[in-house]
C-alpha atoms as a PDB file:
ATOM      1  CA  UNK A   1       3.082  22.015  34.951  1.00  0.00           C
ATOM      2  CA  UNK A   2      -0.015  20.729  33.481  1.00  0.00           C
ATOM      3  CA  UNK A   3      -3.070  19.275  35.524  1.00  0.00           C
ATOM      4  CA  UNK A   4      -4.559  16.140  34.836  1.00  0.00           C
ATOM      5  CA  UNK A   5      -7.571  17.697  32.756  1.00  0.00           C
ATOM      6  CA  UNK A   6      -5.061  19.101  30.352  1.00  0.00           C
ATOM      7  CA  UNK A   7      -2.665  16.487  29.817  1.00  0.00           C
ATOM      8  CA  UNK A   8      -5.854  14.103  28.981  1.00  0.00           C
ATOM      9  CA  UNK A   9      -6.867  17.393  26.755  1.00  0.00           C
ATOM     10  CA  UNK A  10      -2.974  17.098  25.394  1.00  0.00           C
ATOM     11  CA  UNK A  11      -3.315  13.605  24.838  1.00  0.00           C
ATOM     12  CA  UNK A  12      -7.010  13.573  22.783  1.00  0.00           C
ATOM     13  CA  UNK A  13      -6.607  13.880  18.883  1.00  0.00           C
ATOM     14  CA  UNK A  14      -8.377  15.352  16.801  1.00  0.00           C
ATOM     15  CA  UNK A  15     -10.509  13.912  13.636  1.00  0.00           C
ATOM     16  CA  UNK A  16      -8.207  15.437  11.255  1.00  0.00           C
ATOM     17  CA  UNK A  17      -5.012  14.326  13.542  1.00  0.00           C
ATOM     18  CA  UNK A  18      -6.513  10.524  13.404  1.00  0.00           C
ATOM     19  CA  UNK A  19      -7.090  10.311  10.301  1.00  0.00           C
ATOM     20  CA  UNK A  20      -3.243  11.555   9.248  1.00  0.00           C
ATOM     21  CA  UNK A  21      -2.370   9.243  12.009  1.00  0.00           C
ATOM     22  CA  UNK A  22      -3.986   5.719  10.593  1.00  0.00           C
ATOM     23  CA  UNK A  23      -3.835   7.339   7.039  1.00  0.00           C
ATOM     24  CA  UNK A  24      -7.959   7.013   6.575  1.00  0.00           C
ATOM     25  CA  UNK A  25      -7.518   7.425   3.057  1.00  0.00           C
ATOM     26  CA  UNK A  26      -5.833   5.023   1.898  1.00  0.00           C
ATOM     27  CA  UNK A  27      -7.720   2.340   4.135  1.00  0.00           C
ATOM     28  CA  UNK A  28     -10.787   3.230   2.265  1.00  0.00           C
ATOM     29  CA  UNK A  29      -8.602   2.532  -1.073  1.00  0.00           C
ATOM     30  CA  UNK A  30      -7.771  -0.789   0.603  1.00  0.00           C
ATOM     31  CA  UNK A  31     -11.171  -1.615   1.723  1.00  0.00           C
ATOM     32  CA  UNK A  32     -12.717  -0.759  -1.725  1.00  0.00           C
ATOM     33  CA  UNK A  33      -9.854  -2.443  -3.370  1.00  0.00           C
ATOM     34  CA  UNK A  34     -10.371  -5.876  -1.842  1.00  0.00           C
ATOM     35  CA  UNK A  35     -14.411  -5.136  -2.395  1.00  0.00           C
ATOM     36  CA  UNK A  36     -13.891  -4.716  -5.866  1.00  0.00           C
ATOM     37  CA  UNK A  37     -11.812  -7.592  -6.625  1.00  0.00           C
ATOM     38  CA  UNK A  38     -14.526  -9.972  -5.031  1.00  0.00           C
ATOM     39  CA  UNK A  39     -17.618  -8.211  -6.474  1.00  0.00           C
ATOM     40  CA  UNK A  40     -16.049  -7.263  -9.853  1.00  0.00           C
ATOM     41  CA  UNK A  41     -13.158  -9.800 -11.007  1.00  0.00           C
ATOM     42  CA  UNK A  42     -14.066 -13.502  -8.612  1.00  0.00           C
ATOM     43  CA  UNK A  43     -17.876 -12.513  -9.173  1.00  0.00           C
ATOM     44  CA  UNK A  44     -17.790 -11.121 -12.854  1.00  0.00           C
ATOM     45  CA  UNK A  45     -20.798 -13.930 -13.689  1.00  0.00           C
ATOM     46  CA  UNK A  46     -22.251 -13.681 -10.310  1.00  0.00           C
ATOM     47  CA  UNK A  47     -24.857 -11.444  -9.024  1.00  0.00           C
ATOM     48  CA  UNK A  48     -23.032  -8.536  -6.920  1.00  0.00           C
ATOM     49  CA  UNK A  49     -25.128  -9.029  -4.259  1.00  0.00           C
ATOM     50  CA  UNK A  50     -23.579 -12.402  -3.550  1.00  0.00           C
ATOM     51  CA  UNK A  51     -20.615 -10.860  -2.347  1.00  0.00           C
ATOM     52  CA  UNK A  52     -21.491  -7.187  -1.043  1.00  0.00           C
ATOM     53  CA  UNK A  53     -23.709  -8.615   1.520  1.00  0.00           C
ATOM     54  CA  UNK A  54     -21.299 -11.479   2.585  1.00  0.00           C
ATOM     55  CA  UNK A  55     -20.184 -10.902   5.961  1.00  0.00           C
ATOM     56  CA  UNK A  56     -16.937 -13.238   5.212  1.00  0.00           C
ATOM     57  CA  UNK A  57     -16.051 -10.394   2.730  1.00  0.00           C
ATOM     58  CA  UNK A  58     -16.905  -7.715   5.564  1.00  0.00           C
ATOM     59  CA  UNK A  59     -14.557  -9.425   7.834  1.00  0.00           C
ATOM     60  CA  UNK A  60     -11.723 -10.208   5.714  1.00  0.00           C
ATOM     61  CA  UNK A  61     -11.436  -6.428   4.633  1.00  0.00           C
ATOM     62  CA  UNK A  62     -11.928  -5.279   8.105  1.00  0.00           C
ATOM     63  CA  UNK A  63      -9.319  -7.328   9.086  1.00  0.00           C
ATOM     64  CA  UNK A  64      -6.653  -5.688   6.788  1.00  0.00           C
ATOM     65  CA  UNK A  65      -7.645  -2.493   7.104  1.00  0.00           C
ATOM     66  CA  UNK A  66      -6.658  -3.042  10.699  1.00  0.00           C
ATOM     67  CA  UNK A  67      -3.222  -4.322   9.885  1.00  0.00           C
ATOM     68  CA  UNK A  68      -2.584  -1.556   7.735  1.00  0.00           C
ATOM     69  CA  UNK A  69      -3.644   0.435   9.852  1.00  0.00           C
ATOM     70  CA  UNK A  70      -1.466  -0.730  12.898  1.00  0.00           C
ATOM     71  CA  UNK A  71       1.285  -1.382  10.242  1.00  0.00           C
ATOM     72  CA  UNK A  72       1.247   3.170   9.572  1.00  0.00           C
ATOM     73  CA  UNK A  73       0.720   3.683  13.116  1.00  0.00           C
ATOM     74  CA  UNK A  74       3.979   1.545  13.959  1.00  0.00           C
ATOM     75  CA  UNK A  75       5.872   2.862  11.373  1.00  0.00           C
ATOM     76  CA  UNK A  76       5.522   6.503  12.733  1.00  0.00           C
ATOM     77  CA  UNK A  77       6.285   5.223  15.812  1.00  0.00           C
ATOM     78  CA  UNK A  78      10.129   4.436  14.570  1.00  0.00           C
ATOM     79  CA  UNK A  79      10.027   6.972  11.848  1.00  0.00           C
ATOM     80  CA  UNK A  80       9.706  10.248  14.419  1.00  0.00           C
ATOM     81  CA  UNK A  81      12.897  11.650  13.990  1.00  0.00           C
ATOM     82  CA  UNK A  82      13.294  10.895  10.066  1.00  0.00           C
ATOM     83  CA  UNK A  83      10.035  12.762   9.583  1.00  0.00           C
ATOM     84  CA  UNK A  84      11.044  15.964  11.218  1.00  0.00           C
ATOM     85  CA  UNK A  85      13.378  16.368   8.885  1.00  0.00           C
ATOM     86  CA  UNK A  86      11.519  14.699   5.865  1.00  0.00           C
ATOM     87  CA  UNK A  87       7.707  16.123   6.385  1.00  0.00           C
ATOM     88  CA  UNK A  88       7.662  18.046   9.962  1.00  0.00           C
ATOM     89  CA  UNK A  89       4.386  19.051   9.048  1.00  0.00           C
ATOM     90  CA  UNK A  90       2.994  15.211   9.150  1.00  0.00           C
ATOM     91  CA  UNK A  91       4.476  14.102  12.459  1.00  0.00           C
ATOM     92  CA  UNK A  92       2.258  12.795  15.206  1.00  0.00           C
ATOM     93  CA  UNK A  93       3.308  10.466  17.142  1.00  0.00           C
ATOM     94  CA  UNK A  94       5.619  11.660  19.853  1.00  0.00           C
ATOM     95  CA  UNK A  95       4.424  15.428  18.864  1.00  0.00           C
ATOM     96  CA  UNK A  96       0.731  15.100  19.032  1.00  0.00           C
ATOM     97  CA  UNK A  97       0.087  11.572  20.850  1.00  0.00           C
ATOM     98  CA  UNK A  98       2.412   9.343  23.014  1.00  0.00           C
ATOM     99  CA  UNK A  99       4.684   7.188  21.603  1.00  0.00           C
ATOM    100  CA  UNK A 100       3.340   4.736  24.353  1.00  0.00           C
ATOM    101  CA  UNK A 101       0.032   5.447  23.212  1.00  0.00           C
ATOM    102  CA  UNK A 102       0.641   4.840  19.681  1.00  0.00           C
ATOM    103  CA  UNK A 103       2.219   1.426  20.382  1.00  0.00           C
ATOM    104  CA  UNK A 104      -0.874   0.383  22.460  1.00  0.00           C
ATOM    105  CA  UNK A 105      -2.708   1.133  19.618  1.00  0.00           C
ATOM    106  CA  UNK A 106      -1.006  -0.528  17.146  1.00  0.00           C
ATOM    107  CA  UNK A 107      -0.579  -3.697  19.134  1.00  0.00           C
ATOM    108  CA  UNK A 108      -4.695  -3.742  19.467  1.00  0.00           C
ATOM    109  CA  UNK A 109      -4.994  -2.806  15.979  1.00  0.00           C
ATOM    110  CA  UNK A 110      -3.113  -5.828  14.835  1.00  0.00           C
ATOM    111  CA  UNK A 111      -4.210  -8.442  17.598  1.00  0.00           C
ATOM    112  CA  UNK A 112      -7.940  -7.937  16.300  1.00  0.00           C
ATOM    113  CA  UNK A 113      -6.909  -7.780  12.443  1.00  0.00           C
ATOM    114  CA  UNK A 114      -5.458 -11.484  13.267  1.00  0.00           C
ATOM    115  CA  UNK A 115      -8.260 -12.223  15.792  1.00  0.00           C
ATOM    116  CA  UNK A 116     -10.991 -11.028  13.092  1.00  0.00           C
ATOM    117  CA  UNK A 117      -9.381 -13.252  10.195  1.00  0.00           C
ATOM    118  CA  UNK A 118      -8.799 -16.511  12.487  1.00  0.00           C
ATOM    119  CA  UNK A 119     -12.572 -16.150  12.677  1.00  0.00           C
ATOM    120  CA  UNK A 120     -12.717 -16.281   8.623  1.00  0.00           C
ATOM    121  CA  UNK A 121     -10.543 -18.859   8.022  1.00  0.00           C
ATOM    122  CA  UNK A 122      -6.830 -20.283   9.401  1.00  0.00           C
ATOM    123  CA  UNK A 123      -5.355 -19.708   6.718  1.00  0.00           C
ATOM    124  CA  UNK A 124      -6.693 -16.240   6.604  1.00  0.00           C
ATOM    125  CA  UNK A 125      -5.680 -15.638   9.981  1.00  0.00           C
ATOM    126  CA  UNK A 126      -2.413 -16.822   9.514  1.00  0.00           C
ATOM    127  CA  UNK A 127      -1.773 -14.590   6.371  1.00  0.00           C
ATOM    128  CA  UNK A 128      -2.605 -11.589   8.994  1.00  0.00           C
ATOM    129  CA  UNK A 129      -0.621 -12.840  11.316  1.00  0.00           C
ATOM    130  CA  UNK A 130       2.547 -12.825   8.957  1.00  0.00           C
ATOM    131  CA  UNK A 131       1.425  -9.341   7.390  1.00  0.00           C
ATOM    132  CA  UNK A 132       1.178  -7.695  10.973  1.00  0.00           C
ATOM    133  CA  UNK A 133       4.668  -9.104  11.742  1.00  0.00           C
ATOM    134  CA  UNK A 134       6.195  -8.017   8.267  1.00  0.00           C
ATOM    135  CA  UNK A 135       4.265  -4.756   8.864  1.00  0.00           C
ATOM    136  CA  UNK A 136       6.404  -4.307  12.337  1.00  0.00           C
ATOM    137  CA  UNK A 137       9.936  -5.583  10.830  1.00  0.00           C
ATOM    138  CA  UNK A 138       9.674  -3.140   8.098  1.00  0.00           C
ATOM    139  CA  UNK A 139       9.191  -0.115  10.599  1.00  0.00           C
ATOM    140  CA  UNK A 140      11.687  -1.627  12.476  1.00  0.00           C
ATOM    141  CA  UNK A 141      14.366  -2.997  10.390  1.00  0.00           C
ATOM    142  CA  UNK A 142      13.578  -3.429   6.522  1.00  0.00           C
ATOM    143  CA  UNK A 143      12.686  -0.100   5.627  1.00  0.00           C
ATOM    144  CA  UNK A 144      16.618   0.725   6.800  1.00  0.00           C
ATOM    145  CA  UNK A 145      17.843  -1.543   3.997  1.00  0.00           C
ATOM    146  CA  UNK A 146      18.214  -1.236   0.508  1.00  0.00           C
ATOM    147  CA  UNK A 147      15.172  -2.728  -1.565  1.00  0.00           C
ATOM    148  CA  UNK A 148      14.493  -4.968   0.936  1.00  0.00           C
ATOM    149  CA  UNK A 149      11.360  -2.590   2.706  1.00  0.00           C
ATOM    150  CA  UNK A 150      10.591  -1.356  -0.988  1.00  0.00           C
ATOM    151  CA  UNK A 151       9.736  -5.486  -1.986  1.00  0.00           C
ATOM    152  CA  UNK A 152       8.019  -5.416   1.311  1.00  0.00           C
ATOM    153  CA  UNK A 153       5.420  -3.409   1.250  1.00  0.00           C
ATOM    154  CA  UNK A 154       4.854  -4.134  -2.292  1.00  0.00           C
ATOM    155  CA  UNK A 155       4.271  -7.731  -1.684  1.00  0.00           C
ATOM    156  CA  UNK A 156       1.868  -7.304   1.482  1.00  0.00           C
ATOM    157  CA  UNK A 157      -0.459  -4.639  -1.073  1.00  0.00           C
ATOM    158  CA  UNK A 158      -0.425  -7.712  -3.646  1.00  0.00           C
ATOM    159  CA  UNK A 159      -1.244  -9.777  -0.818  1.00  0.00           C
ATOM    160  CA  UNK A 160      -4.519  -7.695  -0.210  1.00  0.00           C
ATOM    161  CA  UNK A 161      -5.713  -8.453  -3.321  1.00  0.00           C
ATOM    162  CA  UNK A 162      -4.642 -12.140  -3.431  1.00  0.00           C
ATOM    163  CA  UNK A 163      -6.199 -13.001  -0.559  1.00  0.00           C
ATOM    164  CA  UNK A 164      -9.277 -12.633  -1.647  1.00  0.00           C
ATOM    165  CA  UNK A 165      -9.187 -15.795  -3.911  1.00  0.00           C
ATOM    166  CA  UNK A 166      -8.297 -17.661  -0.826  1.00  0.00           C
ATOM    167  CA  UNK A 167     -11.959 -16.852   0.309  1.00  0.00           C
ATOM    168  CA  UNK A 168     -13.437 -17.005  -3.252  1.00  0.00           C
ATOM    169  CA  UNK A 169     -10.984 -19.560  -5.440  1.00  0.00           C
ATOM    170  CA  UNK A 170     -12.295 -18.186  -8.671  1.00  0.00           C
ATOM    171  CA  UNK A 171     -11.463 -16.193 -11.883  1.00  0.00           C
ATOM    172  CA  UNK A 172      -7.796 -16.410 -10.329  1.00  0.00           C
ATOM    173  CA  UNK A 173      -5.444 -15.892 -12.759  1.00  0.00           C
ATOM    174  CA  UNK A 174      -7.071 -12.124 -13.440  1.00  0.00           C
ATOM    175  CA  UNK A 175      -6.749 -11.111  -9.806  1.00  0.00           C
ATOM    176  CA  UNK A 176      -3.198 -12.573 -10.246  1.00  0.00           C
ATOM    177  CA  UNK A 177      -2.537  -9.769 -13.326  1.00  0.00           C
ATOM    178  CA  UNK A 178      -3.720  -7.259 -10.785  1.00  0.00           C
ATOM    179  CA  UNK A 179      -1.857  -8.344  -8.126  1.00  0.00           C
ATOM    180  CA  UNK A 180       0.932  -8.185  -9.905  1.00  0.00           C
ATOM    181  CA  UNK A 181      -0.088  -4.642 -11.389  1.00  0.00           C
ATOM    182  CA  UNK A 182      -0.080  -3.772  -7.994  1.00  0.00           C
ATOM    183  CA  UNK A 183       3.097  -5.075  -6.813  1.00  0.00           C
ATOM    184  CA  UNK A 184       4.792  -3.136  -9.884  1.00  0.00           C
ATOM    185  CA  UNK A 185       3.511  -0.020  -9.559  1.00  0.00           C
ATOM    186  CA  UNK A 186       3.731  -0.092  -5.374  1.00  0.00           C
ATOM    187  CA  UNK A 187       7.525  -1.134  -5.684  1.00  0.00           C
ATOM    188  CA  UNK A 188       7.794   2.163  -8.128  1.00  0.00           C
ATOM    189  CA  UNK A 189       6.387   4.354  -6.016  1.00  0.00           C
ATOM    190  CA  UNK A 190       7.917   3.120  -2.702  1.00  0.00           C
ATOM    191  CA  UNK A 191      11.286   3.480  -4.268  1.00  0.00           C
ATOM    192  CA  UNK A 192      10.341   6.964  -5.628  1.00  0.00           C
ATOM    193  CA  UNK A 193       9.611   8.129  -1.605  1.00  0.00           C
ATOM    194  CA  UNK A 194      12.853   6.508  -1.062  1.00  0.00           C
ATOM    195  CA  UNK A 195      14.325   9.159  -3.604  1.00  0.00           C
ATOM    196  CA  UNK A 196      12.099  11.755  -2.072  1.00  0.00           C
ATOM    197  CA  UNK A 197      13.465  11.220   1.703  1.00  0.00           C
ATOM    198  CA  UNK A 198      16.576  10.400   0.802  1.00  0.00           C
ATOM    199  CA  UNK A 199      17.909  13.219   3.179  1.00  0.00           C
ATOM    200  CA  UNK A 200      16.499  12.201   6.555  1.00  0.00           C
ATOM    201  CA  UNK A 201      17.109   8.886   5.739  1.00  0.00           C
ATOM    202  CA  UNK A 202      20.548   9.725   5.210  1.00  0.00           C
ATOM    203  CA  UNK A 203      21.117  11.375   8.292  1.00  0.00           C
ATOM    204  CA  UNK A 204      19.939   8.507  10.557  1.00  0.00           C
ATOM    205  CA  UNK A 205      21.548   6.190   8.764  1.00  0.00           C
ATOM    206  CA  UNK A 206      19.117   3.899   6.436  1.00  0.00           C
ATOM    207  CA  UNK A 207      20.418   2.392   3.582  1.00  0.00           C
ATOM    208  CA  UNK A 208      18.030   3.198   0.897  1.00  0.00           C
ATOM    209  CA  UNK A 209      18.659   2.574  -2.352  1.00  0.00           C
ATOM    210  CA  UNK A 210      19.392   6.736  -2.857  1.00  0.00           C
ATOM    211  CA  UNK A 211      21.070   6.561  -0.078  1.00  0.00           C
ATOM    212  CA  UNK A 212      23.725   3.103  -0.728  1.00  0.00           C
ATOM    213  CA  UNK A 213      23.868   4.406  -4.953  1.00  0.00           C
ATOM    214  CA  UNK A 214      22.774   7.481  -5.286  1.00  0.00           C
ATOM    215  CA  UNK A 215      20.092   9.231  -7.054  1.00  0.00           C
ATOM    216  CA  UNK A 216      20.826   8.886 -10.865  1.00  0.00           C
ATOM    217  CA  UNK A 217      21.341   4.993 -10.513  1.00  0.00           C
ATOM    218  CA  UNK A 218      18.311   4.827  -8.721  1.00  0.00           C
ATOM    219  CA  UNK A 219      16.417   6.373 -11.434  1.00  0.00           C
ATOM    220  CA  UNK A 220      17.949   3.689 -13.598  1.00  0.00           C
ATOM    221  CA  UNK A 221      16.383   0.975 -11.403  1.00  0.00           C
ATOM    222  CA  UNK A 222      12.888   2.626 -11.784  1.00  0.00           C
ATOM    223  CA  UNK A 223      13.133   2.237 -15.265  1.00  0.00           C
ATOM    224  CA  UNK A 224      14.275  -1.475 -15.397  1.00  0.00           C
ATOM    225  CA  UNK A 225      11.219  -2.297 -12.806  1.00  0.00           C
ATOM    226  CA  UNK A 226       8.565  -0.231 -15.267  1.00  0.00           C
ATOM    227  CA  UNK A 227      10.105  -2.463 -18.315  1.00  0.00           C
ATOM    228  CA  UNK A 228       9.847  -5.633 -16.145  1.00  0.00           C
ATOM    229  CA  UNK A 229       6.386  -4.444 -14.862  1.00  0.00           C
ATOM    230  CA  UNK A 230       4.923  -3.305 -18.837  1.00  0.00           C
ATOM    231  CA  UNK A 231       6.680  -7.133 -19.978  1.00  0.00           C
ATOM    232  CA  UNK A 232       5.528  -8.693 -17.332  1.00  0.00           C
ATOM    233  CA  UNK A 233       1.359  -7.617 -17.376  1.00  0.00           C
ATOM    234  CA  UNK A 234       1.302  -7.945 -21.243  1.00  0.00           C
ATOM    235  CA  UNK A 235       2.670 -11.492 -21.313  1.00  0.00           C
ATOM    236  CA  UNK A 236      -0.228 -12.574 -18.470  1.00  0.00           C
ATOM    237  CA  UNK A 237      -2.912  -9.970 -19.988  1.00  0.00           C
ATOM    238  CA  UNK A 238      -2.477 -12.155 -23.548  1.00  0.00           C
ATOM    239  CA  UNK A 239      -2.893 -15.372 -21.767  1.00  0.00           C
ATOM    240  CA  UNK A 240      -6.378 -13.836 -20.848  1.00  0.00           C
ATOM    241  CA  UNK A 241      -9.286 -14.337 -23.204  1.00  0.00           C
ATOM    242  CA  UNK A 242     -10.461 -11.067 -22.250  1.00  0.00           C
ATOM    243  CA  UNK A 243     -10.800  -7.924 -24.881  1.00  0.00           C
ATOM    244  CA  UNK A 244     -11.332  -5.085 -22.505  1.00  0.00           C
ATOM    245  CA  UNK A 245      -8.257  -5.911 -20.123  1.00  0.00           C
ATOM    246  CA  UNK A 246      -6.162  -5.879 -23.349  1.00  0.00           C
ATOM    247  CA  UNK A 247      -7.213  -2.571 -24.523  1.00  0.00           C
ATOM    248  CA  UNK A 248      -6.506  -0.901 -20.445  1.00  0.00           C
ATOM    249  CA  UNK A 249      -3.060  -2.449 -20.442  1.00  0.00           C
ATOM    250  CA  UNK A 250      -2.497  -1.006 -24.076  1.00  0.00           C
ATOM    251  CA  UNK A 251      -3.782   2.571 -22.916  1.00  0.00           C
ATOM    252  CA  UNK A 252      -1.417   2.330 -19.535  1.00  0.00           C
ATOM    253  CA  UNK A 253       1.199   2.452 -21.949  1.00  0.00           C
ATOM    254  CA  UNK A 254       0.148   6.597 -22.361  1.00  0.00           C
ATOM    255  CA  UNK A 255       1.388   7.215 -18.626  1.00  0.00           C
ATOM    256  CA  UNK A 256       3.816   4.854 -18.561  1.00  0.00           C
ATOM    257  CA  UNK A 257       5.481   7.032 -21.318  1.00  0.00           C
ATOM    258  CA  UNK A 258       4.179  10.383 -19.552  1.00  0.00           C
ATOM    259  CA  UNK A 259       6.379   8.540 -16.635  1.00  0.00           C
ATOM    260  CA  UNK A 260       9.296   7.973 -18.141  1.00  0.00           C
ATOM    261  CA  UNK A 261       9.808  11.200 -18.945  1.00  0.00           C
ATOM    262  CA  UNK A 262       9.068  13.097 -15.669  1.00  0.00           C
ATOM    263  CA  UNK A 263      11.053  10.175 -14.182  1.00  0.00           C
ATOM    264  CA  UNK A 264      14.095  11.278 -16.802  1.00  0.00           C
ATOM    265  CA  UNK A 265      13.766  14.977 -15.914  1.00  0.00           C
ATOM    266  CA  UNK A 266      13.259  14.977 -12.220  1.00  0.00           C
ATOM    267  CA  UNK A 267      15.649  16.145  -9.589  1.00  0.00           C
ATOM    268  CA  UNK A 268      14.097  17.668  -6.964  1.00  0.00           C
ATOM    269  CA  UNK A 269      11.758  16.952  -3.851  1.00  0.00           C
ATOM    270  CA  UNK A 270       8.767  18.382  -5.744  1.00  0.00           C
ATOM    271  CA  UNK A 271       9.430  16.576  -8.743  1.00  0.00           C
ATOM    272  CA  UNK A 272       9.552  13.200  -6.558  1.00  0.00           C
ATOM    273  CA  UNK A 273       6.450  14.173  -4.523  1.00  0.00           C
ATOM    274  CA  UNK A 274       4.867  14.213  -8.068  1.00  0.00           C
ATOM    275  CA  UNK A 275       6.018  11.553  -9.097  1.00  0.00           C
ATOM    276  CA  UNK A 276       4.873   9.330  -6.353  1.00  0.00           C
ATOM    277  CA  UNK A 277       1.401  11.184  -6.762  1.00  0.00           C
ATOM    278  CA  UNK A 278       1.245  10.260 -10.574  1.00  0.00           C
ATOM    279  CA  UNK A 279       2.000   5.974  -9.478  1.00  0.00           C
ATOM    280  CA  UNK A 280      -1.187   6.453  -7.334  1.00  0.00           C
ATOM    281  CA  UNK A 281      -3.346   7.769  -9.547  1.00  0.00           C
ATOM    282  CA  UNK A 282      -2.668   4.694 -12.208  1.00  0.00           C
ATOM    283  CA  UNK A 283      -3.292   2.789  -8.846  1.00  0.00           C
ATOM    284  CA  UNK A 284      -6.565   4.294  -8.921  1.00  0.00           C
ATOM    285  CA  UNK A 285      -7.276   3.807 -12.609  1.00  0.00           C
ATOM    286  CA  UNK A 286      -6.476  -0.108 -12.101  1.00  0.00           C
ATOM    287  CA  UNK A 287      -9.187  -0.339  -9.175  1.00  0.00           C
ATOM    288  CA  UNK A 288     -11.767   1.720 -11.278  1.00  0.00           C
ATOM    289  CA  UNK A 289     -10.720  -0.443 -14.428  1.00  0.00           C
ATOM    290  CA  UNK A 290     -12.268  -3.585 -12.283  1.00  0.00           C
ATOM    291  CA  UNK A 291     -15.800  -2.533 -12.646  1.00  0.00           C
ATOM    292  CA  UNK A 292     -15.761  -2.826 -16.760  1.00  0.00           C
ATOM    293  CA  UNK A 293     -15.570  -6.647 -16.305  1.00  0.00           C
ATOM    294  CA  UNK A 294     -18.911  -7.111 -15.671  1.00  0.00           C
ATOM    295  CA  UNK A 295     -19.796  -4.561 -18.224  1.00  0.00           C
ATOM    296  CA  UNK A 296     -17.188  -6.047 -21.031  1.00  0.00           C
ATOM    297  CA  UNK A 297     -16.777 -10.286 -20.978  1.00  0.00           C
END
């Protein structure tokens, strides 16, 4: 039986532990994301200053980062038993912290991400508000049917970026092509760890799109979203007097192809695990693309 000083020992994680738990990583990539779009698309004729040093810009991506943050913290919460079976090595919550605990956590990680964006704006607020709600049915419910989570949680990382012009109503219509660069390439990539975990989610019953039509027709979809997604930028990127965003969405077309064909020749966990590792790095070459527009007008 353990004493009190060891269950509190028990019950402390570690650095390492919270940062896999709140997935530290990837809020940086949102916070930098949302920095970038302010400093680097809205402010492309403005000083950078104006907006690295506005606290309304502090706030609004502090405020998301919490929501996403409660929003991976919840969704290991529901996911516990999935995960065993899909990445054992990954779980926390219910193996390393209380599930109690975790909930706590993710209900004061969301209560200030609205709190902190009320204090922006009411509108800003109230996007929050829906995102840490959306965040929660997903874990709970959406994520369990086909598509449905995938259009999710591509929609809410669009949503980071778009609220930014909310605060800054400028230079719209290019955080609009990234937005929707990012809602392409998240809904890819979500429905490639569908394809990934299609096992565990099979087992408890979700209704992933693996899962409901099986692997091969799944690919299929992939590669009708990537045509929509490449027809889709290239028709907004033309309406766009702007020479170097041409030229980045003509070189995406080199990994889009590279794509393709891994996409065509996968068929195993690894190969999906890559896969979903290849979307994020053209994630990352989209955020590092923003600082060229105040180099290249």
């Amino acid at each position: 039986m353990l004493t009190k000083k060891e269950e509190k020992s028990e019950n402390r994680l570690s650095p390492s532990e919270i940062v896999q738990l709140i997935r530290l990583p990837n809020l940086i990539i949102i916070f930098v994301t949302q920095y970038f779009t302010a400093i680097f698309l809205v402010g492309m004729d403005d000083p950078f200053r104006l907006y690295l040093f506005d606290p309304n810009l502090f706030l609004l991506s502090a405020s998301t980062v919490l929501i996403a943050a409660g929003g991976y913290i919840i969704n290991d919460y529901y996911d516990i038993k999935i995960d065993y079976i899909n990445r054992p090595d990954k779980v926390v919550v219910g193996k390393l912290i209380k599930r109690r605990i975790a909930l706590t956590t993710h209900i004061v990680f969301s209560f200030f991400g609205v709190l902190i964006g009320l204090f922006v704006s009411l509108i800003i607020g109230g996007i929050n508000l829906i995102a840490a709600f959306l965040l929660w049915f997903y874990s709970n419910q959406l994520k369990r049917l086909p598509f449905v989570g995938n259009v999710t949680i591509a929609f809410l990382t669009a949503l980071g970026l778009l609220v930014v012009i909310i605060l800054y109503p400028k230079n719209h219509l290019i955080v609009i092509i990234y937005a929707l660069f990012a809602f392409f390439i998240n809904l890819i990539r979500e429905i490639i760890k569908d394809i990934e975990d299609w096992k565990g989610d099979q087992a408890f019953g979700c209704k992933t799109l693996p899962v409901v039509l099986g692997i091969r027709k799944t690919k299929r979809i992939v590669l009708f979203i990537l045509l929509i997604f490449i027809g889709s930028v290239v028709w907004l990127t033309l309406k766009q007097d702007n020479y170097f965003l041409k030229i980045y969405f003509v070189f995406l077309a080199i990994p889009a192809v590279i794509f393709i064909q891994r996409l065509m020749r996968a068929d195993s966990k690894r190969d999906f695990y890559l896969l979903s590792g290849f979307c994020k790095l053209i994630m990352l070459s989209g955020i590092i693309s923003m600082i060229f527009f105040k180099l290249v007008k």
